[in-house]
PDB file of N, CA and C in Angstrom:
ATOM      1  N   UNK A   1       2.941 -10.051  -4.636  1.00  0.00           N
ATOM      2  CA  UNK A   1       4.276  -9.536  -4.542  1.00  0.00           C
ATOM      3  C   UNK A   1       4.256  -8.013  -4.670  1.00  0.00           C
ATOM      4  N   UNK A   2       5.235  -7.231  -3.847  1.00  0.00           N
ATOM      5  CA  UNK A   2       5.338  -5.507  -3.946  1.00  0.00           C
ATOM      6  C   UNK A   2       6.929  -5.395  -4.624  1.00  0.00           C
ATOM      7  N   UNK A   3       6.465  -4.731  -5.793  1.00  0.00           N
ATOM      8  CA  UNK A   3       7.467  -4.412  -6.435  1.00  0.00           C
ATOM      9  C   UNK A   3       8.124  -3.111  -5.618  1.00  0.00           C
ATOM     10  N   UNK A   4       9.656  -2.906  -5.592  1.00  0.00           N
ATOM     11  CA  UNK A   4      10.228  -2.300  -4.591  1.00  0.00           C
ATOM     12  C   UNK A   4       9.783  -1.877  -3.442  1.00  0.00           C
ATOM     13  N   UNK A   5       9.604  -2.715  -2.760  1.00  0.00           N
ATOM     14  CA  UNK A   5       8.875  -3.038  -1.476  1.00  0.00           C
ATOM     15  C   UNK A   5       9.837  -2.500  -0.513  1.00  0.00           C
ATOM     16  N   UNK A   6      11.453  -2.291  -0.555  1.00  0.00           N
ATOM     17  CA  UNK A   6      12.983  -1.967  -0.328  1.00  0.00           C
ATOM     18  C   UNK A   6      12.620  -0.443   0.177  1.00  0.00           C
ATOM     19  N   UNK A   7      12.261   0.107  -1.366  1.00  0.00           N
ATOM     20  CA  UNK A   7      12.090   1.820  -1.512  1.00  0.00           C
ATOM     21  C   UNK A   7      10.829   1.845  -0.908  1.00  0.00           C
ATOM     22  N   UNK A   8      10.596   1.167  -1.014  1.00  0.00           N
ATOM     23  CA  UNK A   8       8.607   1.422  -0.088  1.00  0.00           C
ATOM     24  C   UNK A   8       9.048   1.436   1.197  1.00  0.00           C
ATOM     25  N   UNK A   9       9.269   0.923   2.101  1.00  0.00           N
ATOM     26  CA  UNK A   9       9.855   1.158   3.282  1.00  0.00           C
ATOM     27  C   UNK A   9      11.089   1.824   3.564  1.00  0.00           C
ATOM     28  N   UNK A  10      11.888   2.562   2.910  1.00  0.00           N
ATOM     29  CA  UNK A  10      12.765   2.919   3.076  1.00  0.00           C
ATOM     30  C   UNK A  10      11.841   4.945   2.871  1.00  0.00           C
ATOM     31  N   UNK A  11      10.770   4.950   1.852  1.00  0.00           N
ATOM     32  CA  UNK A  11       9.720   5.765   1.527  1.00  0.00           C
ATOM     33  C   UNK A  11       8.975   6.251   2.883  1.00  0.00           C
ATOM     34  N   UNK A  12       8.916   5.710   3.270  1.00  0.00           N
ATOM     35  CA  UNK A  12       7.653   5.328   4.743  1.00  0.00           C
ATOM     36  C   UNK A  12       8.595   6.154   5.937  1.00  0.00           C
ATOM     37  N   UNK A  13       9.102   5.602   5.772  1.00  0.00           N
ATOM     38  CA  UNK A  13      10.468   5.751   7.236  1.00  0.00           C
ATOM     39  C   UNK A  13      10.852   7.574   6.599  1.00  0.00           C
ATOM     40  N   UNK A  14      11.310   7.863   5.843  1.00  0.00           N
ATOM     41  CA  UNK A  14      11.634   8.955   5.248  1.00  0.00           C
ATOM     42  C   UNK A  14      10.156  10.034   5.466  1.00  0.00           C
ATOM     43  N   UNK A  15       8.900   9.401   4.706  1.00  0.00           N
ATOM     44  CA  UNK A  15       7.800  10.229   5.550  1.00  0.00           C
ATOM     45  C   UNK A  15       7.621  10.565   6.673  1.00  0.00           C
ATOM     46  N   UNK A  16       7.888  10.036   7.881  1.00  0.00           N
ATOM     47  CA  UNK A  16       7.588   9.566   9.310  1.00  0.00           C
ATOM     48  C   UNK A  16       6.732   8.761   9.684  1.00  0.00           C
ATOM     49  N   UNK A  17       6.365   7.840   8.718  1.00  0.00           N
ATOM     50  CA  UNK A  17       5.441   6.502   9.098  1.00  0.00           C
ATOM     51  C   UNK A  17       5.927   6.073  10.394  1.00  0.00           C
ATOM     52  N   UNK A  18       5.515   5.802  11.282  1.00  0.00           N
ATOM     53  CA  UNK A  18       5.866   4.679  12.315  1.00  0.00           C
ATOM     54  C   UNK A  18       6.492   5.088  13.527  1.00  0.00           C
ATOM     55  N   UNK A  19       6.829   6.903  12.791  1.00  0.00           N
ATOM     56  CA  UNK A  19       8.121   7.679  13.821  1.00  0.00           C
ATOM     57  C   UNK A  19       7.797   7.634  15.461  1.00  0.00           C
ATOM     58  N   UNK A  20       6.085   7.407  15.805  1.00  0.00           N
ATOM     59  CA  UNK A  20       5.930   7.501  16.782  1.00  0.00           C
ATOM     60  C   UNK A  20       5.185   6.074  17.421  1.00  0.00           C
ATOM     61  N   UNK A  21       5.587   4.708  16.796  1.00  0.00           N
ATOM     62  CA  UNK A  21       4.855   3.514  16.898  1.00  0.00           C
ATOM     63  C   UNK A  21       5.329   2.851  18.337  1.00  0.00           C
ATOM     64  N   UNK A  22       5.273   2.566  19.333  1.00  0.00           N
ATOM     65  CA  UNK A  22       5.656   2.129  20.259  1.00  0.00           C
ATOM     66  C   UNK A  22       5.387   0.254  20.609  1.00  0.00           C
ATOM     67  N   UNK A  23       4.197  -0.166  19.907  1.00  0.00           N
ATOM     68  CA  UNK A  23       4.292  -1.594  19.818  1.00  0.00           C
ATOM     69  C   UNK A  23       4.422  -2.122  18.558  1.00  0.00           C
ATOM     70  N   UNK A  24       3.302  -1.722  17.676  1.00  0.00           N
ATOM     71  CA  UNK A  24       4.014  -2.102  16.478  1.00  0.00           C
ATOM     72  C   UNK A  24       4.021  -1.363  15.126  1.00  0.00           C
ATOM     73  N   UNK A  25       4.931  -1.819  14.257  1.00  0.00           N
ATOM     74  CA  UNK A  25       5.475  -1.110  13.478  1.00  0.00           C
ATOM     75  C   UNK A  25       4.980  -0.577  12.153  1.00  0.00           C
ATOM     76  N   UNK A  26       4.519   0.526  11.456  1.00  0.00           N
ATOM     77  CA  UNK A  26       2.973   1.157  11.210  1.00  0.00           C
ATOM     78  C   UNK A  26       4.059   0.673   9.352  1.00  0.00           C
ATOM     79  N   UNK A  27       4.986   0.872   9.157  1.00  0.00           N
ATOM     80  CA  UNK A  27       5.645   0.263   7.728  1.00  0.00           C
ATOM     81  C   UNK A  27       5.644  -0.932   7.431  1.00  0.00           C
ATOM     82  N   UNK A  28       5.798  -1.835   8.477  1.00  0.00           N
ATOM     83  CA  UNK A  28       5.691  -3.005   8.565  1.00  0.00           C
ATOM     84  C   UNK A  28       4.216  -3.465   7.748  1.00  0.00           C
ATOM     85  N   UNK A  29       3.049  -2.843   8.727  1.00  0.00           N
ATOM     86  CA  UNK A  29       1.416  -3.013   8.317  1.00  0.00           C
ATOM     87  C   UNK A  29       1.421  -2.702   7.377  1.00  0.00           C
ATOM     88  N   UNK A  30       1.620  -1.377   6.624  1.00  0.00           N
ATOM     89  CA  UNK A  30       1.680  -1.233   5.626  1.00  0.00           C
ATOM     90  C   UNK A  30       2.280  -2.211   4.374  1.00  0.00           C
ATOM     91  N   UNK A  31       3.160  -2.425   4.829  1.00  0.00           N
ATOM     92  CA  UNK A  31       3.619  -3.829   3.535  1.00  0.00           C
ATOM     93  C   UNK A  31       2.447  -4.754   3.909  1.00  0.00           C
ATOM     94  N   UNK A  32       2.212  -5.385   4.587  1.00  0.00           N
ATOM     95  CA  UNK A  32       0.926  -6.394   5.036  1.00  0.00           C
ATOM     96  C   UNK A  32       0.082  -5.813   4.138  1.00  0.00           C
ATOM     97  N   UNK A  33      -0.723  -4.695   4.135  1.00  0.00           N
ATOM     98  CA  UNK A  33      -1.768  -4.515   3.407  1.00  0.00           C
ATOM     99  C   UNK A  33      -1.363  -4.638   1.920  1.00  0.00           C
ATOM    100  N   UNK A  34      -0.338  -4.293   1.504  1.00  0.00           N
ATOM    101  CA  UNK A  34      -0.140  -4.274   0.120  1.00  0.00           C
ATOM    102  C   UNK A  34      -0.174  -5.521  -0.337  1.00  0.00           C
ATOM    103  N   UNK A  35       0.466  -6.945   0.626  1.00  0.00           N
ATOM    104  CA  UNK A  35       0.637  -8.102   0.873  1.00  0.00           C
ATOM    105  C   UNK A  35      -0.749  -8.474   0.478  1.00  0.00           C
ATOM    106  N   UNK A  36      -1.420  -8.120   1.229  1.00  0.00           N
ATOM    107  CA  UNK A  36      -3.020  -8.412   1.490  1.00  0.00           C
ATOM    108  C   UNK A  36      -3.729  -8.337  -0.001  1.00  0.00           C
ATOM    109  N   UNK A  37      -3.594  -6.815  -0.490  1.00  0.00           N
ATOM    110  CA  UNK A  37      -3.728  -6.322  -2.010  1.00  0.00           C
ATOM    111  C   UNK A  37      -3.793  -7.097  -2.628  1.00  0.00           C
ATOM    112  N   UNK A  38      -2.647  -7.721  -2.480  1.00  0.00           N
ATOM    113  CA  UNK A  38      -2.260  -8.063  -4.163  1.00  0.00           C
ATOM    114  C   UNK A  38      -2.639  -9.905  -4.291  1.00  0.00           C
ATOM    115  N   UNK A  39      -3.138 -10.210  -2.705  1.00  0.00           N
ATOM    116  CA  UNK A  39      -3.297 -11.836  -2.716  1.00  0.00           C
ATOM    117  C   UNK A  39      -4.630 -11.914  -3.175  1.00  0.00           C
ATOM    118  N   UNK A  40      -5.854 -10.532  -2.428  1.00  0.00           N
ATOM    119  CA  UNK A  40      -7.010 -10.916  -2.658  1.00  0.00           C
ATOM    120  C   UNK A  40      -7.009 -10.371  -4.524  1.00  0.00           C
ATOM    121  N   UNK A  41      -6.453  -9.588  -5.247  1.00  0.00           N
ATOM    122  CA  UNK A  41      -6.705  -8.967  -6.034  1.00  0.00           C
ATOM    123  C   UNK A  41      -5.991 -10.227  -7.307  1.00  0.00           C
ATOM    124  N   UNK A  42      -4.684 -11.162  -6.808  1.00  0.00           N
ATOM    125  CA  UNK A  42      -4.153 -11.651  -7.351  1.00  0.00           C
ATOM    126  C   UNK A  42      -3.532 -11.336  -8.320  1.00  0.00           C
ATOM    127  N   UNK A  43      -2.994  -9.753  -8.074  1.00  0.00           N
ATOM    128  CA  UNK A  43      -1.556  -9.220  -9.009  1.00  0.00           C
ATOM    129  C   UNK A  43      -0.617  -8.542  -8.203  1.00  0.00           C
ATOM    130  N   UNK A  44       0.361  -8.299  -8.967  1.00  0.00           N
ATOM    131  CA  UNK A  44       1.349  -7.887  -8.039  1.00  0.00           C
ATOM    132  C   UNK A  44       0.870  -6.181  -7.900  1.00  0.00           C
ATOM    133  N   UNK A  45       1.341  -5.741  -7.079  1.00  0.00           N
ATOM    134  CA  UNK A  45       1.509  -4.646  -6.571  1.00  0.00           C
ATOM    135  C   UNK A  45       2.717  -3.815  -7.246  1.00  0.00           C
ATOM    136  N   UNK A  46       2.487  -2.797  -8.432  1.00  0.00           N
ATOM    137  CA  UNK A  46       4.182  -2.643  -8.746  1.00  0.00           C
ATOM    138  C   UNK A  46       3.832  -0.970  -9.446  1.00  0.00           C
ATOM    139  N   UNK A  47       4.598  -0.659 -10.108  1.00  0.00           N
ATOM    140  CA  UNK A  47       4.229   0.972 -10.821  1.00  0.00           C
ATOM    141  C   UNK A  47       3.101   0.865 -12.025  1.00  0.00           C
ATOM    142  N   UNK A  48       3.005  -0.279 -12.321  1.00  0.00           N
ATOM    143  CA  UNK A  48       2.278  -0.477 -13.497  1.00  0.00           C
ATOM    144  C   UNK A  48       0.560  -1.101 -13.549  1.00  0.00           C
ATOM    145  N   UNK A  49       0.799  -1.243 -12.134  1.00  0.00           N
ATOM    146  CA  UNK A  49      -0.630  -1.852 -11.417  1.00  0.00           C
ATOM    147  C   UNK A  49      -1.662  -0.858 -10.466  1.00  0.00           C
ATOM    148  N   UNK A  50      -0.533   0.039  -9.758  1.00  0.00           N
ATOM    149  CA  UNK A  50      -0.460   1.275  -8.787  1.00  0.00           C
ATOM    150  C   UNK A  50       0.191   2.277  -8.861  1.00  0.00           C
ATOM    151  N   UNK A  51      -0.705   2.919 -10.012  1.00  0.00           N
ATOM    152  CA  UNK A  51      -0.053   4.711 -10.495  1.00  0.00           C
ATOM    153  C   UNK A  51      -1.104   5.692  -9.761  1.00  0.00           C
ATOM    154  N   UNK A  52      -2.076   5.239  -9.708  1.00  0.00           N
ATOM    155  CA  UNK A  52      -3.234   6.712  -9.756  1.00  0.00           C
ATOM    156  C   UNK A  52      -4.418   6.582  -9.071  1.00  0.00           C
ATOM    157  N   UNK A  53      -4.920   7.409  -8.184  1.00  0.00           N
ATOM    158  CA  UNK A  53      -6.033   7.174  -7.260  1.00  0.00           C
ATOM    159  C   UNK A  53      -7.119   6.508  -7.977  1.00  0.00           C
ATOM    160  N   UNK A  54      -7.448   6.513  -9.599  1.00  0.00           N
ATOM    161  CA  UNK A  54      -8.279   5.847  -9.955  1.00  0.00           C
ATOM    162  C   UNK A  54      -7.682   4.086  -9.686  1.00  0.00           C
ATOM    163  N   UNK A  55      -6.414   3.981  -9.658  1.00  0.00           N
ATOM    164  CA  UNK A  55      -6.130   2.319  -9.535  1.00  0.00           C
ATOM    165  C   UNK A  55      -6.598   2.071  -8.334  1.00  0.00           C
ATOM    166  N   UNK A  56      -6.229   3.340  -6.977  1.00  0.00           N
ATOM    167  CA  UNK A  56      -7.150   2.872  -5.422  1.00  0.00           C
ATOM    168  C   UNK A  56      -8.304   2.647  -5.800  1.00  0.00           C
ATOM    169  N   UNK A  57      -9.203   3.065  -6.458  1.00  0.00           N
ATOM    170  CA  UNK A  57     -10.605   3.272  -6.388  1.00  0.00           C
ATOM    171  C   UNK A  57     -10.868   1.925  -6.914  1.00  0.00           C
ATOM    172  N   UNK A  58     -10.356   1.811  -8.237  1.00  0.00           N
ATOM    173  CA  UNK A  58     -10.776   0.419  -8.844  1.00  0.00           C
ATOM    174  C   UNK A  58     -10.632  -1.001  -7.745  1.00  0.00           C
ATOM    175  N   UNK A  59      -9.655  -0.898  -7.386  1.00  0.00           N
ATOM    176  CA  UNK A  59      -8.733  -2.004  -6.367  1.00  0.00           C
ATOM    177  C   UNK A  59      -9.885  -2.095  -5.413  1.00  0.00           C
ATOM    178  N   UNK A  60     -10.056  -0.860  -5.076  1.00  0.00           N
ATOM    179  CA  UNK A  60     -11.235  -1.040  -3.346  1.00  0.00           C
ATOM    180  C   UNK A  60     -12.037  -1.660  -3.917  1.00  0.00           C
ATOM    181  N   UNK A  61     -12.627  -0.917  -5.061  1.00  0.00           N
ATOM    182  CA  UNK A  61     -14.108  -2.212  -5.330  1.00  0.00           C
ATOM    183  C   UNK A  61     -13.967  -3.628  -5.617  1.00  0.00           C
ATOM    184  N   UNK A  62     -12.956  -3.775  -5.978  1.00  0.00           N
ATOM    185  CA  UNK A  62     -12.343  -5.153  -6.361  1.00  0.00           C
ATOM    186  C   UNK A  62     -12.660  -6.445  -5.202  1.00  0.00           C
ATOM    187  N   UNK A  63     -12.168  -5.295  -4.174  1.00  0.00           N
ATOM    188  CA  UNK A  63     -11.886  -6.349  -3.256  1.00  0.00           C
ATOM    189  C   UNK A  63     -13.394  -5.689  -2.040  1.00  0.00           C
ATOM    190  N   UNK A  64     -13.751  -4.900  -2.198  1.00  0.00           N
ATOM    191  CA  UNK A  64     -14.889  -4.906  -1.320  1.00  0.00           C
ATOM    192  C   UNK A  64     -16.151  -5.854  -1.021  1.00  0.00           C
ATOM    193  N   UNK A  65     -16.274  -6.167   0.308  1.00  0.00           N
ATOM    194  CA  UNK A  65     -16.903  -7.313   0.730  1.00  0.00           C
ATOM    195  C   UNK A  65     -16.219  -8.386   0.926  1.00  0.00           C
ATOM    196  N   UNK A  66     -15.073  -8.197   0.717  1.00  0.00           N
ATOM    197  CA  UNK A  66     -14.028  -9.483   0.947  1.00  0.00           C
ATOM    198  C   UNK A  66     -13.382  -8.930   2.227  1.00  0.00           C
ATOM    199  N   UNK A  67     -13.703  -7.699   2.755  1.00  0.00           N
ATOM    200  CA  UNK A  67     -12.670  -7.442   4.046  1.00  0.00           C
ATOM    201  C   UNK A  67     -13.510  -6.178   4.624  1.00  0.00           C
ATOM    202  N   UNK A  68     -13.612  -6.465   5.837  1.00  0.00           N
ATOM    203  CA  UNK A  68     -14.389  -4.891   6.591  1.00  0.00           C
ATOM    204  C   UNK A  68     -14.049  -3.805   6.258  1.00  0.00           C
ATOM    205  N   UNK A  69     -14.825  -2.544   6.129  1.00  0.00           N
ATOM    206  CA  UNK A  69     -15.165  -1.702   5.550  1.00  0.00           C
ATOM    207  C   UNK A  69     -13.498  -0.637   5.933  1.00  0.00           C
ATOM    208  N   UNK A  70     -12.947  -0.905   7.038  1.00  0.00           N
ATOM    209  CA  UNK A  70     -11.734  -0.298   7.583  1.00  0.00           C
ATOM    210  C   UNK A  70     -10.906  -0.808   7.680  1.00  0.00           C
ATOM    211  N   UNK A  71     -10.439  -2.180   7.132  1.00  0.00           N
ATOM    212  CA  UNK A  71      -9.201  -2.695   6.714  1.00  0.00           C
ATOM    213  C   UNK A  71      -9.407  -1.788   5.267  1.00  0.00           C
ATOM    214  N   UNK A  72     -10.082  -1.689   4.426  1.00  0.00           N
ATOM    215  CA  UNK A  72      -9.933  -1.491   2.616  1.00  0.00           C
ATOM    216  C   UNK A  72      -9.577  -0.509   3.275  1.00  0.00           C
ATOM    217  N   UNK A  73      -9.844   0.550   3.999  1.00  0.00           N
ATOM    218  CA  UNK A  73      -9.614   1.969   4.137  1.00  0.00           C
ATOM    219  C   UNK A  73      -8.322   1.996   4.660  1.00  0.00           C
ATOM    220  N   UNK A  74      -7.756   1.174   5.376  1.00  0.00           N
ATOM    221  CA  UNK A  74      -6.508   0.846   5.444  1.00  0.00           C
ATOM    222  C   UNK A  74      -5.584   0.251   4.208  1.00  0.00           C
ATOM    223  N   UNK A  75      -6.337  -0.608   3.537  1.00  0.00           N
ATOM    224  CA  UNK A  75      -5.411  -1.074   1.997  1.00  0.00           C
ATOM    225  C   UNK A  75      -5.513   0.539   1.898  1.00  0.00           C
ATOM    226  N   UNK A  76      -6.325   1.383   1.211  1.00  0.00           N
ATOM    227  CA  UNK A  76      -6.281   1.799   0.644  1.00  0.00           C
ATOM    228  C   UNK A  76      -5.108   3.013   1.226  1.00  0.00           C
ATOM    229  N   UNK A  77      -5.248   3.175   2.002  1.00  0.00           N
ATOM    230  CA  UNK A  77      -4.343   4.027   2.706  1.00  0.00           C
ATOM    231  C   UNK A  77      -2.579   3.922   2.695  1.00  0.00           C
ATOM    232  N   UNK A  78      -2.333   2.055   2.693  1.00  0.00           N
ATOM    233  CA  UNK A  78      -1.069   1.476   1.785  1.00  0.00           C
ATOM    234  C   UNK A  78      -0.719   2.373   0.534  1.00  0.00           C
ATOM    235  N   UNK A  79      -1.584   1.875  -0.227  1.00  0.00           N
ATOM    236  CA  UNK A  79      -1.929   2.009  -1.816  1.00  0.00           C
ATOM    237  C   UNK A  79      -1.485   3.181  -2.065  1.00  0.00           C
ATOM    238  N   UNK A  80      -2.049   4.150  -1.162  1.00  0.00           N
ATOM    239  CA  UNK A  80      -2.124   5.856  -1.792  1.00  0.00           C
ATOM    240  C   UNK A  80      -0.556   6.473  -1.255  1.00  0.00           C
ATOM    241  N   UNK A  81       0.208   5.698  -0.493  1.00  0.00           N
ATOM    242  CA  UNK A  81       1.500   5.687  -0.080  1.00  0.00           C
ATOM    243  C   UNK A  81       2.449   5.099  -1.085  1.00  0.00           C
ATOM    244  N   UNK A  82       1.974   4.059  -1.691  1.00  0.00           N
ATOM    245  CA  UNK A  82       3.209   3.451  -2.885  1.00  0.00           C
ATOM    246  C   UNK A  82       2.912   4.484  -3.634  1.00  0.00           C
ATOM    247  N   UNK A  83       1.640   5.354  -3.869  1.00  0.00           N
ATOM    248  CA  UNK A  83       1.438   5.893  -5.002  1.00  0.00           C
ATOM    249  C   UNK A  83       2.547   7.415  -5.033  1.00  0.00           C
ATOM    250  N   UNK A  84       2.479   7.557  -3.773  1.00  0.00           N
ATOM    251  CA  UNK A  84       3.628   8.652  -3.298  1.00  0.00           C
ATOM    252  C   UNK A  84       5.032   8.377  -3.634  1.00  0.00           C
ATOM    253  N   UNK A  85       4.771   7.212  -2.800  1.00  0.00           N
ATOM    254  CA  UNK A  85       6.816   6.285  -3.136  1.00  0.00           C
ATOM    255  C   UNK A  85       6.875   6.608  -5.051  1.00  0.00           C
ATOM    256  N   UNK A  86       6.029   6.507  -5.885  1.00  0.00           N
ATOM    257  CA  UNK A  86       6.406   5.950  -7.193  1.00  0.00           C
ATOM    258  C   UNK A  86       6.506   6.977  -7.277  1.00  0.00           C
ATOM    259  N   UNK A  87       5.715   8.245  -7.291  1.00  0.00           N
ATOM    260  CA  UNK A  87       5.905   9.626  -8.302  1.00  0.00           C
ATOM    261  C   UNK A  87       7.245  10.450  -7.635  1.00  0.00           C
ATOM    262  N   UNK A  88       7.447  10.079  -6.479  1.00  0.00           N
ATOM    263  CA  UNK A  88       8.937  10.546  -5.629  1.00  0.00           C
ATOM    264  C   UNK A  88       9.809   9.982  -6.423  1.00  0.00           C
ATOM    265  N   UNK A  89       9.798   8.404  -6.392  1.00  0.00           N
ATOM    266  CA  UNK A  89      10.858   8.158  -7.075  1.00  0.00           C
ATOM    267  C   UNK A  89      11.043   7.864  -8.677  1.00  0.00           C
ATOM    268  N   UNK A  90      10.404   8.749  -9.049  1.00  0.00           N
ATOM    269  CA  UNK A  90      10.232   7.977 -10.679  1.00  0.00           C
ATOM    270  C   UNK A  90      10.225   7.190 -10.629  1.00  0.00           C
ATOM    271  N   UNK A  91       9.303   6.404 -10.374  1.00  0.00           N
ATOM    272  CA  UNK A  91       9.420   4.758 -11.062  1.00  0.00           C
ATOM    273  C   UNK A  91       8.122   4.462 -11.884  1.00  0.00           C
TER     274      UNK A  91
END
């Protein structure tokens, strides 16, 4: 589960995630990966799980070898975006 998953995409769209996506929708993926996160990692995704590039770092190894070397680089690329959404929005 992504805790304000709402403000996370509403975050994304406000960055220009996606501003130039023509098939599919780059906020959308992004929730997927966090989706992805938190199934292989089996916690939620929320401010208290995902504050600080050390939580990316930990998370990647977590789950490394469980997914090609450029999906994680893609989680991780999610990840370092909620990490934006949270310190934007205080949470």
């Amino acid at each position: 589960m992504i805790h304000h998953k709402n403000v996370y995409l509403d975050f994304l769209s406000r960055q220009g995630v996606g501003s130039k996506d023509v098939v599919a929708s780059s906020p959308a993926s992004y929730v997927s990966y966090l989706n992805s996160v938190a199934k292989l990692t089996g916690m939620d995704v929320s401010p208290a799980t995902l504050r600080t590039e050390r939580d990316v770092q930990s998370i990647a190894r977590r789950i490394s070898g469980k997914r090609a070397n450029n999906t994680i680089r893609n989680y991780c690329s999610a990840m370092r975006q909620y990490i934006s959404m949270v310190e934007a929005e205080g949470l």
